[in-house]
C-alpha atoms as a PDB file:
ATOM      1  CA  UNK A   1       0.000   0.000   0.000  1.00  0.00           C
ATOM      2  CA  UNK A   2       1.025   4.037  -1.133  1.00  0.00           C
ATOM      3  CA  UNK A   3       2.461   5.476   1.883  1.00  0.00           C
ATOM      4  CA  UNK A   4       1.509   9.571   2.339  1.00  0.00           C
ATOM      5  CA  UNK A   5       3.354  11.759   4.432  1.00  0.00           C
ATOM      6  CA  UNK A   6       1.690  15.399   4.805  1.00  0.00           C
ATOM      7  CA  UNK A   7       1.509  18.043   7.312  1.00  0.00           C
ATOM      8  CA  UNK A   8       3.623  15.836   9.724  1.00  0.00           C
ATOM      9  CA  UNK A   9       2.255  12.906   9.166  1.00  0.00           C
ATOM     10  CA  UNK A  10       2.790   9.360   7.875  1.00  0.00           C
ATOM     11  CA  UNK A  11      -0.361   7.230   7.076  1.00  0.00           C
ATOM     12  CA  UNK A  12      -1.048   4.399   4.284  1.00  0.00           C
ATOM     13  CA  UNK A  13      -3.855   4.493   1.489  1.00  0.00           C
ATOM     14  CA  UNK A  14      -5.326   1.660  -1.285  1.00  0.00           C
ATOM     15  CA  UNK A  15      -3.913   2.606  -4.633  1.00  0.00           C
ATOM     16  CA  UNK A  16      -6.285   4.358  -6.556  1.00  0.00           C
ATOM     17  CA  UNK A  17      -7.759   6.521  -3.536  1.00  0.00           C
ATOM     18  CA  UNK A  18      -8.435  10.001  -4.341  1.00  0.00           C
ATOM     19  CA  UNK A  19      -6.045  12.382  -2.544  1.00  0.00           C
ATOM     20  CA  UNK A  20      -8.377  15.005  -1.341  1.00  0.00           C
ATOM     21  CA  UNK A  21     -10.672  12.086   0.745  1.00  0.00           C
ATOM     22  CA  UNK A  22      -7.407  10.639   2.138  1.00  0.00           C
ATOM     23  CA  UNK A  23      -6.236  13.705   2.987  1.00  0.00           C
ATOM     24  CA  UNK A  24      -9.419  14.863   4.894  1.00  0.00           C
ATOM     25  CA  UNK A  25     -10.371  11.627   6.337  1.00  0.00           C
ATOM     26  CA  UNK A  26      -6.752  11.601   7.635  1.00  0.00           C
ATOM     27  CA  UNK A  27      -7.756  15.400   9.654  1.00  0.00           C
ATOM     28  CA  UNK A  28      -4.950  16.902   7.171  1.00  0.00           C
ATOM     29  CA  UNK A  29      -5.512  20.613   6.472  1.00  0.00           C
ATOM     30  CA  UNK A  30      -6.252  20.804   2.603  1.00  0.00           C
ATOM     31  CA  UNK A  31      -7.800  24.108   2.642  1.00  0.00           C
ATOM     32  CA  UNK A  32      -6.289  27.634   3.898  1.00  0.00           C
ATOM     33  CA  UNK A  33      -8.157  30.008   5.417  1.00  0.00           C
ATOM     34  CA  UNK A  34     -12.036  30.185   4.290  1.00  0.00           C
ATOM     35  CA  UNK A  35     -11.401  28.180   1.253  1.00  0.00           C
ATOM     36  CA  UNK A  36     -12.541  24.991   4.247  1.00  0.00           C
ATOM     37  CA  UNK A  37     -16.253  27.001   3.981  1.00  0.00           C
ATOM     38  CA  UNK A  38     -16.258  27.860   0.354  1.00  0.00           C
ATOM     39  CA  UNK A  39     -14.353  25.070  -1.631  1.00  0.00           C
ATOM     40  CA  UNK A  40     -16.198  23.072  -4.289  1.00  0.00           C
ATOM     41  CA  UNK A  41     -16.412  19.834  -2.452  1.00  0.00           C
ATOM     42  CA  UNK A  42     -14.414  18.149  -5.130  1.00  0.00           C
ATOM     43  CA  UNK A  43     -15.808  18.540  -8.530  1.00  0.00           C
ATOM     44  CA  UNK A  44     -12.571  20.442  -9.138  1.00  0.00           C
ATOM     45  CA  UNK A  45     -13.446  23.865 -10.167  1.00  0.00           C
ATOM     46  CA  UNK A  46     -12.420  26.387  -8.059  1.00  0.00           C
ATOM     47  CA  UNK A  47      -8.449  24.860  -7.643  1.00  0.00           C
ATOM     48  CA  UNK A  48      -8.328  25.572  -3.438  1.00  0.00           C
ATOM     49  CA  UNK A  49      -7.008  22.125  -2.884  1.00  0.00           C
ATOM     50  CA  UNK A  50      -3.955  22.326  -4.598  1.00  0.00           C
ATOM     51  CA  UNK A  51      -0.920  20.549  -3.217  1.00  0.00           C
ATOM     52  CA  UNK A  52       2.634  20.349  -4.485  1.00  0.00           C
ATOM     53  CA  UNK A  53       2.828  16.629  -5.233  1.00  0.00           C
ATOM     54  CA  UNK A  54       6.402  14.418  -5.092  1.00  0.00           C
ATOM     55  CA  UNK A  55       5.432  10.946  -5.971  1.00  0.00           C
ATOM     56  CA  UNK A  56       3.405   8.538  -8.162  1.00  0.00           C
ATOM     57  CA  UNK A  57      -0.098  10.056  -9.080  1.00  0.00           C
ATOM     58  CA  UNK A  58      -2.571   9.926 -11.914  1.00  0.00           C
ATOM     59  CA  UNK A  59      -1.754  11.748 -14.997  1.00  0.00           C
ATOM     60  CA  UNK A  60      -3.627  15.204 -15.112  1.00  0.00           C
ATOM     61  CA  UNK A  61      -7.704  15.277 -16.467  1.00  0.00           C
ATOM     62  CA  UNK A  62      -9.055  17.868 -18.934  1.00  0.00           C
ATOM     63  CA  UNK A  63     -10.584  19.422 -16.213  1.00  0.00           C
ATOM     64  CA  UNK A  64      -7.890  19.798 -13.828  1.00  0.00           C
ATOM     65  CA  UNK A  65      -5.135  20.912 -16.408  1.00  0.00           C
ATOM     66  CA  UNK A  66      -7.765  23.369 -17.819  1.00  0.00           C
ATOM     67  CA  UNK A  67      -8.036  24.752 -13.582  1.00  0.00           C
ATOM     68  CA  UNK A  68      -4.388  24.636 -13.079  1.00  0.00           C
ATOM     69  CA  UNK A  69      -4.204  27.180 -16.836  1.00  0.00           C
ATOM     70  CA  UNK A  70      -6.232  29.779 -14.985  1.00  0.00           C
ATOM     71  CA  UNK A  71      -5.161  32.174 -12.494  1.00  0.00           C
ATOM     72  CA  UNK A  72      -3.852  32.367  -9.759  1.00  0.00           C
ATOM     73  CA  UNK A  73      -2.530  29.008 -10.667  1.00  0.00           C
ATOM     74  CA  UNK A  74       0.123  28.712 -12.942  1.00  0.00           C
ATOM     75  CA  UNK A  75       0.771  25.178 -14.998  1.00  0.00           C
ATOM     76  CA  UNK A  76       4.652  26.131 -14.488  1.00  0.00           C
ATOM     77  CA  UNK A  77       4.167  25.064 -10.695  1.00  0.00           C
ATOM     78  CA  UNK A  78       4.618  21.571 -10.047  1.00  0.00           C
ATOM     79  CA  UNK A  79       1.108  21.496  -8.435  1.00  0.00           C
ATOM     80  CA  UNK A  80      -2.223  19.128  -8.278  1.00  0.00           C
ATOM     81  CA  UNK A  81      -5.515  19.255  -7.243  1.00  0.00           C
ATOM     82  CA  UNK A  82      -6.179  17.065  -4.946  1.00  0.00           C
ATOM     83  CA  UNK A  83      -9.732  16.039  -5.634  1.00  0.00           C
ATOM     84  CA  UNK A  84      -8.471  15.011  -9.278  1.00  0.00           C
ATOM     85  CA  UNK A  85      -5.299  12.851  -8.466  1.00  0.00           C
ATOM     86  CA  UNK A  86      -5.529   9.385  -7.617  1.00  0.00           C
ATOM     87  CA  UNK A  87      -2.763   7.982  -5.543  1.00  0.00           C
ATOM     88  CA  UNK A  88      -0.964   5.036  -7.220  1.00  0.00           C
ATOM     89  CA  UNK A  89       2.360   5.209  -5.031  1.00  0.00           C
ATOM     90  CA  UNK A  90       4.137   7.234  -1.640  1.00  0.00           C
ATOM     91  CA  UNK A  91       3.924  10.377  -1.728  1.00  0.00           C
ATOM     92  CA  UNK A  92       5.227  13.941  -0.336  1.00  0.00           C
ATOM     93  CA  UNK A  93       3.072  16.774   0.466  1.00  0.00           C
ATOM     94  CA  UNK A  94       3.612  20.079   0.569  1.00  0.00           C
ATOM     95  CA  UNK A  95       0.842  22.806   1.120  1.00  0.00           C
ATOM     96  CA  UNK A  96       1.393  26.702  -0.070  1.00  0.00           C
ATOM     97  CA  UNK A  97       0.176  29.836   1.506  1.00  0.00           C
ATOM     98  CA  UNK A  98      -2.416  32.015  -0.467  1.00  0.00           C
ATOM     99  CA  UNK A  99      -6.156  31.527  -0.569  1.00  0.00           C
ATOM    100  CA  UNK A 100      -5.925  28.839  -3.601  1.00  0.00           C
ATOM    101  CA  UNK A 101      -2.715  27.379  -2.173  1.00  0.00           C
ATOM    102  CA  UNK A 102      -0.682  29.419  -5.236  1.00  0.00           C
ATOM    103  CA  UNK A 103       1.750  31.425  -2.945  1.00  0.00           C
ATOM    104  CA  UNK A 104       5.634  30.558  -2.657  1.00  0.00           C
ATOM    105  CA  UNK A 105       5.200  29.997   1.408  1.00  0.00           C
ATOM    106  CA  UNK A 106       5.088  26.406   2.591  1.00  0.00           C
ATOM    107  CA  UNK A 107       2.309  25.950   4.885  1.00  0.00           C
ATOM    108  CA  UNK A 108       2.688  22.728   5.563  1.00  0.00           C
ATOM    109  CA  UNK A 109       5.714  19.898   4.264  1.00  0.00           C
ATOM    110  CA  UNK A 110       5.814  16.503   4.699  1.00  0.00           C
ATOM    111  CA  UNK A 111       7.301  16.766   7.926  1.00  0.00           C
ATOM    112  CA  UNK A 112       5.165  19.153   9.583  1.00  0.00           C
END
């Protein structure tokens, strides 16, 4: 099984789980700030739950390339959306600062 280390913490997943359920079943803080009220519960439209992803994922969807094209995202950045990857090995988290996660600021690593 993948093993997923975020926000300081080290916990095991099936392959093929979505990120963003992992993530919040595992009390990991996806969203920043009042993006946790107003985020899109997943459909992957409104590009709050992006993470910076080291590891073995799913290769990028229409939709979530087409979110990660718009600002403030930028498809230069080495980021995902959560609720759109599927994990198929371990992985690294890291978390940025800004409302949409697009700042330069770690908010969270893998380690804490």
């Amino acid at each position: 099984m993948p093993e997923v280390q975020a926000q300081g913490k080290t916990f095991q997943c099936e392959a093929g789980t979505n990120l963003r359920q992992v993530l919040l079943q595992q009390g990991i803080a996806l969203y920043n700030n009042r993006a946790a009220l107003i985020n899109c519960r997943g459909v992957g439209t409104c590009g709050t739950c992006v993470v910076q992803v080291e590891g073995a994922v799913s290769v990028q969807g229409w939709r979530e390339q087409a979110r990660l094209s718009l600002p403030p995202h930028s498809p230069t950045k080495a980021r995902r959306l959560a609720c759109q990857t599927q994990v198929l090995g371990s992985l690294r988290l890291t978390k940025y600062d800004g409302f949409w996660g697009e700042g330069d600021r770690p908010m969270w690593t893998p380690e804490g």
